[in-house]
PDB file of N, CA and C in Angstrom:
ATOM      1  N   UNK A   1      12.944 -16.399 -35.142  1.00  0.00           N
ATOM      2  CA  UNK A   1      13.247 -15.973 -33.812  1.00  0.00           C
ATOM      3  C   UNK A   1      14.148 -16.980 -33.138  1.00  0.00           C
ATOM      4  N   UNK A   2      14.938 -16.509 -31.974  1.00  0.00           N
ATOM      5  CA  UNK A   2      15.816 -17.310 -31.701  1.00  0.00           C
ATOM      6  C   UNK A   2      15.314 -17.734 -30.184  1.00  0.00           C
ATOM      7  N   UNK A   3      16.068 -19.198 -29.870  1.00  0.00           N
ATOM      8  CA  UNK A   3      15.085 -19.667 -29.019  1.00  0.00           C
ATOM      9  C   UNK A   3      15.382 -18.943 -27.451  1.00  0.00           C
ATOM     10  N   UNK A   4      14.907 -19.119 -26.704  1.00  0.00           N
ATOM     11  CA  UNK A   4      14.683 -18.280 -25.603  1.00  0.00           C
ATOM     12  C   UNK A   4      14.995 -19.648 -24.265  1.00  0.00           C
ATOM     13  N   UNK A   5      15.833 -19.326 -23.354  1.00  0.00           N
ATOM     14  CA  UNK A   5      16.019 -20.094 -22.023  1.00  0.00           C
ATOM     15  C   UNK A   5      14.841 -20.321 -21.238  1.00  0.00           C
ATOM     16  N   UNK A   6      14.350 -21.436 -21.218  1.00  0.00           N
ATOM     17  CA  UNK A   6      12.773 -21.397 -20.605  1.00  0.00           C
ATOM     18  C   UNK A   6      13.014 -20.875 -19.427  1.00  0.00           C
ATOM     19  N   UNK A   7      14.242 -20.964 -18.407  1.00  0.00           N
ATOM     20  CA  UNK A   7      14.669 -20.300 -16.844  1.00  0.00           C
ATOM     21  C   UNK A   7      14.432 -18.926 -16.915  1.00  0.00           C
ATOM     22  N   UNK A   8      14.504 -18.345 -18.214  1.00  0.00           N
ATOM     23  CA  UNK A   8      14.300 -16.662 -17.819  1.00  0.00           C
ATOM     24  C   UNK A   8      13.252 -16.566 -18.157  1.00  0.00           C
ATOM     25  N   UNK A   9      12.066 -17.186 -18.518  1.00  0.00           N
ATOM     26  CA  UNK A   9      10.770 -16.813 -18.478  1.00  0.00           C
ATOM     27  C   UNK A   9       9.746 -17.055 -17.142  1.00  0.00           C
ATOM     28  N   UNK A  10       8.817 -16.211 -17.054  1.00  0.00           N
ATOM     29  CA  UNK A  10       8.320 -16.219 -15.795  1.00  0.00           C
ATOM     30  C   UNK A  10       7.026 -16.959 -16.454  1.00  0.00           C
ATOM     31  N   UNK A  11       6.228 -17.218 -15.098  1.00  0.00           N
ATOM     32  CA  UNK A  11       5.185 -18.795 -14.887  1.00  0.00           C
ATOM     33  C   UNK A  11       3.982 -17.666 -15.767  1.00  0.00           C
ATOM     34  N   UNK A  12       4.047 -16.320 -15.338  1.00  0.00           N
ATOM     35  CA  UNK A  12       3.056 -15.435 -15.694  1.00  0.00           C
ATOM     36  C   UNK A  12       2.738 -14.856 -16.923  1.00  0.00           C
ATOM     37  N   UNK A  13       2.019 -14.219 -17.770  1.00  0.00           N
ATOM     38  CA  UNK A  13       1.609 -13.600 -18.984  1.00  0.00           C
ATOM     39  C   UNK A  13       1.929 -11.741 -18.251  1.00  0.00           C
ATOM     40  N   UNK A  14       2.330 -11.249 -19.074  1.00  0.00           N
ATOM     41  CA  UNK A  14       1.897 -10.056 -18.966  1.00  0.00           C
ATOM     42  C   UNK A  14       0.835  -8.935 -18.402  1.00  0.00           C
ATOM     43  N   UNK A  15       0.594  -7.968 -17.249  1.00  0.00           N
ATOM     44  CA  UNK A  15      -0.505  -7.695 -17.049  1.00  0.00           C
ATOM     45  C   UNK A  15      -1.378  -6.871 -17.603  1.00  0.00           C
ATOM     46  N   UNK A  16      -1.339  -6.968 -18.677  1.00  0.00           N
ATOM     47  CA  UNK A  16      -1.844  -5.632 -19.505  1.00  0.00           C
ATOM     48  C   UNK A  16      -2.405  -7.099 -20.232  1.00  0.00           C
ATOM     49  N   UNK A  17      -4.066  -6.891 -20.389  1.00  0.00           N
ATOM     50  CA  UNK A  17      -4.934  -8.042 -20.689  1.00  0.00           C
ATOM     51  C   UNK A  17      -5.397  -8.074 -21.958  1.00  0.00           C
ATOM     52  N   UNK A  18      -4.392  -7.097 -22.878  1.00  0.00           N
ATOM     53  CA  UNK A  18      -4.632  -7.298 -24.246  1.00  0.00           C
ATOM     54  C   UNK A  18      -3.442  -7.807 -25.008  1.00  0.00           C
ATOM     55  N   UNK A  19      -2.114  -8.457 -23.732  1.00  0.00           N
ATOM     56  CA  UNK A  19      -0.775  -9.215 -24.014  1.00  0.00           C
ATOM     57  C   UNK A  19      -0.977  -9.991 -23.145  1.00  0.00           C
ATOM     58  N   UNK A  20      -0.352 -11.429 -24.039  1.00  0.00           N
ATOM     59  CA  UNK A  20      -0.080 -12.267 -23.633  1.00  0.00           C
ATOM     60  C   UNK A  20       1.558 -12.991 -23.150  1.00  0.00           C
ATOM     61  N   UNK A  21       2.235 -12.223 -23.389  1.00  0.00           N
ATOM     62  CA  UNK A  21       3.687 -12.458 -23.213  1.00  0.00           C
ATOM     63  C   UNK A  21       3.912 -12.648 -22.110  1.00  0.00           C
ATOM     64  N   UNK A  22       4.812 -13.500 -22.426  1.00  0.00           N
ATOM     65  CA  UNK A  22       5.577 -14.467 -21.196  1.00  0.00           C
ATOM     66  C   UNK A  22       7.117 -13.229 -21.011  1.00  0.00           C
ATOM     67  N   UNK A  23       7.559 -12.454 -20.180  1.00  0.00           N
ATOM     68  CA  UNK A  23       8.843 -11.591 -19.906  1.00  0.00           C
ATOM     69  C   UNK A  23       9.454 -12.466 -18.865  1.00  0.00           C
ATOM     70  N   UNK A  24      10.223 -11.878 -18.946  1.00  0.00           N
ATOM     71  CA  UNK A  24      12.123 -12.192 -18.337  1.00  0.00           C
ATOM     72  C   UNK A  24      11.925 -12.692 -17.366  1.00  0.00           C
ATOM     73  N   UNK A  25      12.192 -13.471 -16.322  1.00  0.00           N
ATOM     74  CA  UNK A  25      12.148 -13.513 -14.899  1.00  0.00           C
ATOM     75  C   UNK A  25      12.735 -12.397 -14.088  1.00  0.00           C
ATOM     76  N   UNK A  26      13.940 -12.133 -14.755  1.00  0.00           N
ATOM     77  CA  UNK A  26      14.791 -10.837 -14.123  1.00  0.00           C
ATOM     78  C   UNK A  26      13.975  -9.471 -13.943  1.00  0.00           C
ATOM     79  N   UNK A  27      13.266  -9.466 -14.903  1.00  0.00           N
ATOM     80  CA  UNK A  27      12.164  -8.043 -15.054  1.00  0.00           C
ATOM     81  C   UNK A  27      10.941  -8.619 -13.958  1.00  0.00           C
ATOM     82  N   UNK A  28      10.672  -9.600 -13.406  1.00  0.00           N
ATOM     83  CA  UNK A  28       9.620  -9.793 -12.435  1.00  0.00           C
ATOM     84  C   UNK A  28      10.169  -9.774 -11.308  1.00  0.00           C
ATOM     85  N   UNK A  29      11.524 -10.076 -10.989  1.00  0.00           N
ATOM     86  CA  UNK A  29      12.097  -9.692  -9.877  1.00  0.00           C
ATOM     87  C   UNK A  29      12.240  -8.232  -9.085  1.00  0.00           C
ATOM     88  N   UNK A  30      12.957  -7.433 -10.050  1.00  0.00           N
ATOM     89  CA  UNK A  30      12.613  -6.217 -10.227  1.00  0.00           C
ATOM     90  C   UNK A  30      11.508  -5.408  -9.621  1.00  0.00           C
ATOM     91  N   UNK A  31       9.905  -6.750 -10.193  1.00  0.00           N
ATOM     92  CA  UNK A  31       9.059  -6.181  -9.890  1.00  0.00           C
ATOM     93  C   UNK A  31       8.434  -4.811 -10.507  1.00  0.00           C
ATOM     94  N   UNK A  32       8.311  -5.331 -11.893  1.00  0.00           N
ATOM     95  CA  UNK A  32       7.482  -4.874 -12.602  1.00  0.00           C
ATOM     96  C   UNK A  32       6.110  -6.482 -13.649  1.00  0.00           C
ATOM     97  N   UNK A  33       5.634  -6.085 -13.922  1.00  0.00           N
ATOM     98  CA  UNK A  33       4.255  -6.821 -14.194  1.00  0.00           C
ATOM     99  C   UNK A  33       4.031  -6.301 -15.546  1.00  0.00           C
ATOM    100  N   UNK A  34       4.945  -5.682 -16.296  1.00  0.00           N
ATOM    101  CA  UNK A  34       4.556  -5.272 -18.165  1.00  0.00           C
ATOM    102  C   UNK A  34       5.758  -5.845 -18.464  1.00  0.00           C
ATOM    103  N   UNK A  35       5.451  -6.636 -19.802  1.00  0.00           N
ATOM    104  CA  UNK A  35       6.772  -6.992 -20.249  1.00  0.00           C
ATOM    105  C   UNK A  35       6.950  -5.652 -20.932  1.00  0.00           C
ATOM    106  N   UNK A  36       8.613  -5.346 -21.808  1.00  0.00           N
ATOM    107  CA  UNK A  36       9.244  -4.220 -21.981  1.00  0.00           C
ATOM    108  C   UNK A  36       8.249  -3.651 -23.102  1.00  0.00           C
ATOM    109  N   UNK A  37       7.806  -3.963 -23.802  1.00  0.00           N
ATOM    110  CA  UNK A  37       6.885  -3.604 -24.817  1.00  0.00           C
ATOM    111  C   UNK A  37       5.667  -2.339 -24.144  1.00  0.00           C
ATOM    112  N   UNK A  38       4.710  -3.588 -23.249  1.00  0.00           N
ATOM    113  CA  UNK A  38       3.532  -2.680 -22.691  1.00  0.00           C
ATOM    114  C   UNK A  38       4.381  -1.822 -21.869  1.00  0.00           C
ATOM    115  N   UNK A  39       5.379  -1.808 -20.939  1.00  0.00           N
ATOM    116  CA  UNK A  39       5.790  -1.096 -20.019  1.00  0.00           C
ATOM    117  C   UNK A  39       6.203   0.186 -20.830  1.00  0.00           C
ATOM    118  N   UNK A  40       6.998   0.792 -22.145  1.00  0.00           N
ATOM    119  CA  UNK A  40       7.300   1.151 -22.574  1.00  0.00           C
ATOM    120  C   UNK A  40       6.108   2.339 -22.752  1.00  0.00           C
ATOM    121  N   UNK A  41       4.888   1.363 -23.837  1.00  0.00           N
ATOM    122  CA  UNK A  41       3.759   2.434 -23.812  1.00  0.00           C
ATOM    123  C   UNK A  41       3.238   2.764 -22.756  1.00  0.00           C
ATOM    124  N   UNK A  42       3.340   2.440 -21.145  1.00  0.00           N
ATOM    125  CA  UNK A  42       2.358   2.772 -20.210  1.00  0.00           C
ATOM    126  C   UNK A  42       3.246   3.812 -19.641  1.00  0.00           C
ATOM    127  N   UNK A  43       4.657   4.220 -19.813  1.00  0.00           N
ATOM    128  CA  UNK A  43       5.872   4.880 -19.423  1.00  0.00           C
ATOM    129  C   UNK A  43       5.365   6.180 -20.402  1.00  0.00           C
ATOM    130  N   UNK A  44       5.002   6.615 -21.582  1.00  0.00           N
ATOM    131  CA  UNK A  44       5.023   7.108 -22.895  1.00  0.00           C
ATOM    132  C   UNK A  44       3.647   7.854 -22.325  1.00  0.00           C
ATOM    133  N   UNK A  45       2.450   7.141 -21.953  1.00  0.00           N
ATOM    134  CA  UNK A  45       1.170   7.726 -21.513  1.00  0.00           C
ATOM    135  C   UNK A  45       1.215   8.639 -20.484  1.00  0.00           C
ATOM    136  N   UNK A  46       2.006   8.324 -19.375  1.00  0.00           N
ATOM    137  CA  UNK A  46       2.281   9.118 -18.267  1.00  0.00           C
ATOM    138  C   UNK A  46       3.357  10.719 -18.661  1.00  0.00           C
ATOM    139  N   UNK A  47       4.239  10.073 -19.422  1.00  0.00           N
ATOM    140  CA  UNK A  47       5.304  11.233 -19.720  1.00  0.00           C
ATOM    141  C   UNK A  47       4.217  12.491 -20.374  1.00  0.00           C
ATOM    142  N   UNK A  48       2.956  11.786 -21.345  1.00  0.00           N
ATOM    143  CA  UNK A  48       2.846  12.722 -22.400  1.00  0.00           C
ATOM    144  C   UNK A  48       1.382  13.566 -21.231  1.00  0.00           C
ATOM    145  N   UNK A  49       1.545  13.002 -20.182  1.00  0.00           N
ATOM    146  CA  UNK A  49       0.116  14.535 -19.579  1.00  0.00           C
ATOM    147  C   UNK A  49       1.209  15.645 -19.266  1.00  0.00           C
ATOM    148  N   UNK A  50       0.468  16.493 -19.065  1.00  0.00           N
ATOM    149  CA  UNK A  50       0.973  18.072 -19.252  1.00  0.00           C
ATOM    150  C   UNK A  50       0.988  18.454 -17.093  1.00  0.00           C
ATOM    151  N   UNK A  51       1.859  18.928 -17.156  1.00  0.00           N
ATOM    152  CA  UNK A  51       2.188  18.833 -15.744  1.00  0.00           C
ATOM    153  C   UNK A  51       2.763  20.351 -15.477  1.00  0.00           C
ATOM    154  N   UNK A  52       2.829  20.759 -14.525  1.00  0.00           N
ATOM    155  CA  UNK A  52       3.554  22.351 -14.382  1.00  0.00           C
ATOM    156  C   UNK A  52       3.918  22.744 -13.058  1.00  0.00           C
ATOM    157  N   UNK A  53       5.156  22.594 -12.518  1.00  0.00           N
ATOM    158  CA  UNK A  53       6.053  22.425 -11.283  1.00  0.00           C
ATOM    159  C   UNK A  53       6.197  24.180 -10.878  1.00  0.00           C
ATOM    160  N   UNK A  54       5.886  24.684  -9.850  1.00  0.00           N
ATOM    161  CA  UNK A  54       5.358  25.804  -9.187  1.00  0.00           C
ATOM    162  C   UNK A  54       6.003  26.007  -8.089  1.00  0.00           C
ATOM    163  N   UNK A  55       7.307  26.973  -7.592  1.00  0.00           N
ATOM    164  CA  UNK A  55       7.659  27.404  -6.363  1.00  0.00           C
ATOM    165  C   UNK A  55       6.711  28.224  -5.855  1.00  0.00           C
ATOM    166  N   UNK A  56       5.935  27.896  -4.995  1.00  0.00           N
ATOM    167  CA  UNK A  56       4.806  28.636  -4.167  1.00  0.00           C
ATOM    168  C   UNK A  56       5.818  29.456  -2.910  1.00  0.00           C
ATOM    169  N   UNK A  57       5.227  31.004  -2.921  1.00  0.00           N
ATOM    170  CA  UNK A  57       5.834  31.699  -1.870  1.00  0.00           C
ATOM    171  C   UNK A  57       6.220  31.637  -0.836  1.00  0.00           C
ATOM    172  N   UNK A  58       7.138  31.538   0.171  1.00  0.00           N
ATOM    173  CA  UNK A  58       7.570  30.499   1.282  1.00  0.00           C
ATOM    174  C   UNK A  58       7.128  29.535   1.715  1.00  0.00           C
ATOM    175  N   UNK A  59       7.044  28.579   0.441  1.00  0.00           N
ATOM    176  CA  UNK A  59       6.566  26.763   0.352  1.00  0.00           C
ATOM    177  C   UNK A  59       7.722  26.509  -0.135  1.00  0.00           C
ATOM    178  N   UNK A  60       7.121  25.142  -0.527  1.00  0.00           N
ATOM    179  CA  UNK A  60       7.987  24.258  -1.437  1.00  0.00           C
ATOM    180  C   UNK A  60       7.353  24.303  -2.709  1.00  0.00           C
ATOM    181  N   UNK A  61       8.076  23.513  -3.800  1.00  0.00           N
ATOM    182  CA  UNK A  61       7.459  23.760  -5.157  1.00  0.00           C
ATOM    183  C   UNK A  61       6.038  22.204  -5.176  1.00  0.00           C
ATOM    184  N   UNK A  62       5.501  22.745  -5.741  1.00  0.00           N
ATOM    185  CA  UNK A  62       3.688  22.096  -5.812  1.00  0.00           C
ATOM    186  C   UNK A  62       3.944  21.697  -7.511  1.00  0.00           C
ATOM    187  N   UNK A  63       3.782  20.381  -7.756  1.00  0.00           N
ATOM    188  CA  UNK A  63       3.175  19.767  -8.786  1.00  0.00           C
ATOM    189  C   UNK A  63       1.841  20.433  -9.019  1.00  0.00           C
ATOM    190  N   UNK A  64       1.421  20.779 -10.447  1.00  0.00           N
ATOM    191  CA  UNK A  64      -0.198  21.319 -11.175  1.00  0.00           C
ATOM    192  C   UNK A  64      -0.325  20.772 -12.552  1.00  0.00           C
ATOM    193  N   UNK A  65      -1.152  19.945 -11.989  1.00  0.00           N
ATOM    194  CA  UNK A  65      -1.343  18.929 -13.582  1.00  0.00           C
ATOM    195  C   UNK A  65      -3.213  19.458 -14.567  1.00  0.00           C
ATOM    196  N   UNK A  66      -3.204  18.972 -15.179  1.00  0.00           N
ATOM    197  CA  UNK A  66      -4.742  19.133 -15.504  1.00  0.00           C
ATOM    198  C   UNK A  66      -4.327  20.489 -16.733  1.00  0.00           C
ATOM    199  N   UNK A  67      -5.620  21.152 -16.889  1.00  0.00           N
ATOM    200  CA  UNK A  67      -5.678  22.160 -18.116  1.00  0.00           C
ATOM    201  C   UNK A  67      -5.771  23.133 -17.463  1.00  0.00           C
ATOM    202  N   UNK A  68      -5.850  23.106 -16.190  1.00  0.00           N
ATOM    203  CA  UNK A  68      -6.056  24.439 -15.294  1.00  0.00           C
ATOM    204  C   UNK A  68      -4.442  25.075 -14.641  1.00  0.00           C
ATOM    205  N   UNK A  69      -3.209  23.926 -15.189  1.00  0.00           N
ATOM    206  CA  UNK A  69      -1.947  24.121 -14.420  1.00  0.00           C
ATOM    207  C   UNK A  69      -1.322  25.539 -15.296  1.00  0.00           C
ATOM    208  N   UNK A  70      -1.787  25.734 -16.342  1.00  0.00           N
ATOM    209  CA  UNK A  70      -1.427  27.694 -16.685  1.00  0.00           C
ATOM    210  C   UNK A  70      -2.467  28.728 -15.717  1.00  0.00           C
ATOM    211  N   UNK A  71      -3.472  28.093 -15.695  1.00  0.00           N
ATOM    212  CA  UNK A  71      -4.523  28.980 -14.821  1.00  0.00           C
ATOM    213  C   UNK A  71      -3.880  29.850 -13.155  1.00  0.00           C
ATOM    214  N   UNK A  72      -3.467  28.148 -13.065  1.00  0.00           N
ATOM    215  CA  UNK A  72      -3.099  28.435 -11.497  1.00  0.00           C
ATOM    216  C   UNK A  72      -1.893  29.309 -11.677  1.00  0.00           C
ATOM    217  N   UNK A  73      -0.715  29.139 -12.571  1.00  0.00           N
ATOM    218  CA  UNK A  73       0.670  29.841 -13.062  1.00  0.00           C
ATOM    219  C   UNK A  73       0.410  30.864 -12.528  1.00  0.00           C
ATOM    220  N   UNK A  74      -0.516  31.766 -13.445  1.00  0.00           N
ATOM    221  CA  UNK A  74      -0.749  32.855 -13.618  1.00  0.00           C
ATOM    222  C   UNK A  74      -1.272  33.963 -11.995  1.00  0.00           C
ATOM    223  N   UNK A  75      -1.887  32.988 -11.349  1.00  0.00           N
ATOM    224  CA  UNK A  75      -2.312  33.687 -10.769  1.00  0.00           C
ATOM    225  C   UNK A  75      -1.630  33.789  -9.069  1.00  0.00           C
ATOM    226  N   UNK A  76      -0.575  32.727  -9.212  1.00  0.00           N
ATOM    227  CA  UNK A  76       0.575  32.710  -7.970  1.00  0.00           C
ATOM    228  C   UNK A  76       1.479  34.306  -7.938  1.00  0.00           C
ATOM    229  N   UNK A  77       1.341  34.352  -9.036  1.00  0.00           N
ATOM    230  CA  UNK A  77       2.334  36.333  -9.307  1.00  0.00           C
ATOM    231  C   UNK A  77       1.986  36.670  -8.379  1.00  0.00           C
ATOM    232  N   UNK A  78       2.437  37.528  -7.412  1.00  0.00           N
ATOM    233  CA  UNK A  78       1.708  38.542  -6.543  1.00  0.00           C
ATOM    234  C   UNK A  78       1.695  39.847  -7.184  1.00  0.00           C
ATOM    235  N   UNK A  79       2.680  40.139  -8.175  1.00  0.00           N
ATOM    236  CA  UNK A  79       2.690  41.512  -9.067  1.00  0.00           C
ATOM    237  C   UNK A  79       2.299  41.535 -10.282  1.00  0.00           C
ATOM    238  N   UNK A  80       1.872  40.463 -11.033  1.00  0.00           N
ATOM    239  CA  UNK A  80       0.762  40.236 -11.482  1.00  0.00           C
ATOM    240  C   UNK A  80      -0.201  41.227 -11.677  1.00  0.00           C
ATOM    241  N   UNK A  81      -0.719  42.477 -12.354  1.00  0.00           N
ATOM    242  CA  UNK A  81      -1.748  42.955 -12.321  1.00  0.00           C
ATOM    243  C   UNK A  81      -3.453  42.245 -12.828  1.00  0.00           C
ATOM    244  N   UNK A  82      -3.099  41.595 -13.762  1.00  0.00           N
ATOM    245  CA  UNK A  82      -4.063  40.920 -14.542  1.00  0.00           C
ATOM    246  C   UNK A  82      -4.717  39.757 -14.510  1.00  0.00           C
TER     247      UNK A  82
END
């Protein structure tokens, strides 16, 4: 490995308490708290829940997350018989 500028490392470890890595200073500025590694998988966890974006009838469109977000789909139809 090649050596690393001790100035771009921050005073801190990583906040994910099963890493210990020391990240960028530039990435703590930023203001994030995962170095690129954990941040990556905690980015990957969020993408992969199932989510389902809904124009409700003279609303705005409503986020429906959970196992129930086809449930609700279905039953916004107003012509919908079923």
């Amino acid at each position: 490995m090649g050596k690393v500028k001790s100035e771009l490392l921050t005073e801190y470890p990583c906040a994910n308490p099963e890493c210990d890595v020391l990240f960028d200073s530039r990435r703590a500025e930023l203001g994030y708290r995962l170095c690129m590694k954990c941040g990556e998988d905690a980015a990957k966890k969020v993408a992969a829940k199932h989510h389902t974006i809904l124009p409700l009838h003279k609303q705005c469109y409503m986020a429906f997350t959970g196992a129930d977000a086809r449930e609700v789909a279905k039953k916004i139809n107003p012509k919908r018989t079923t």
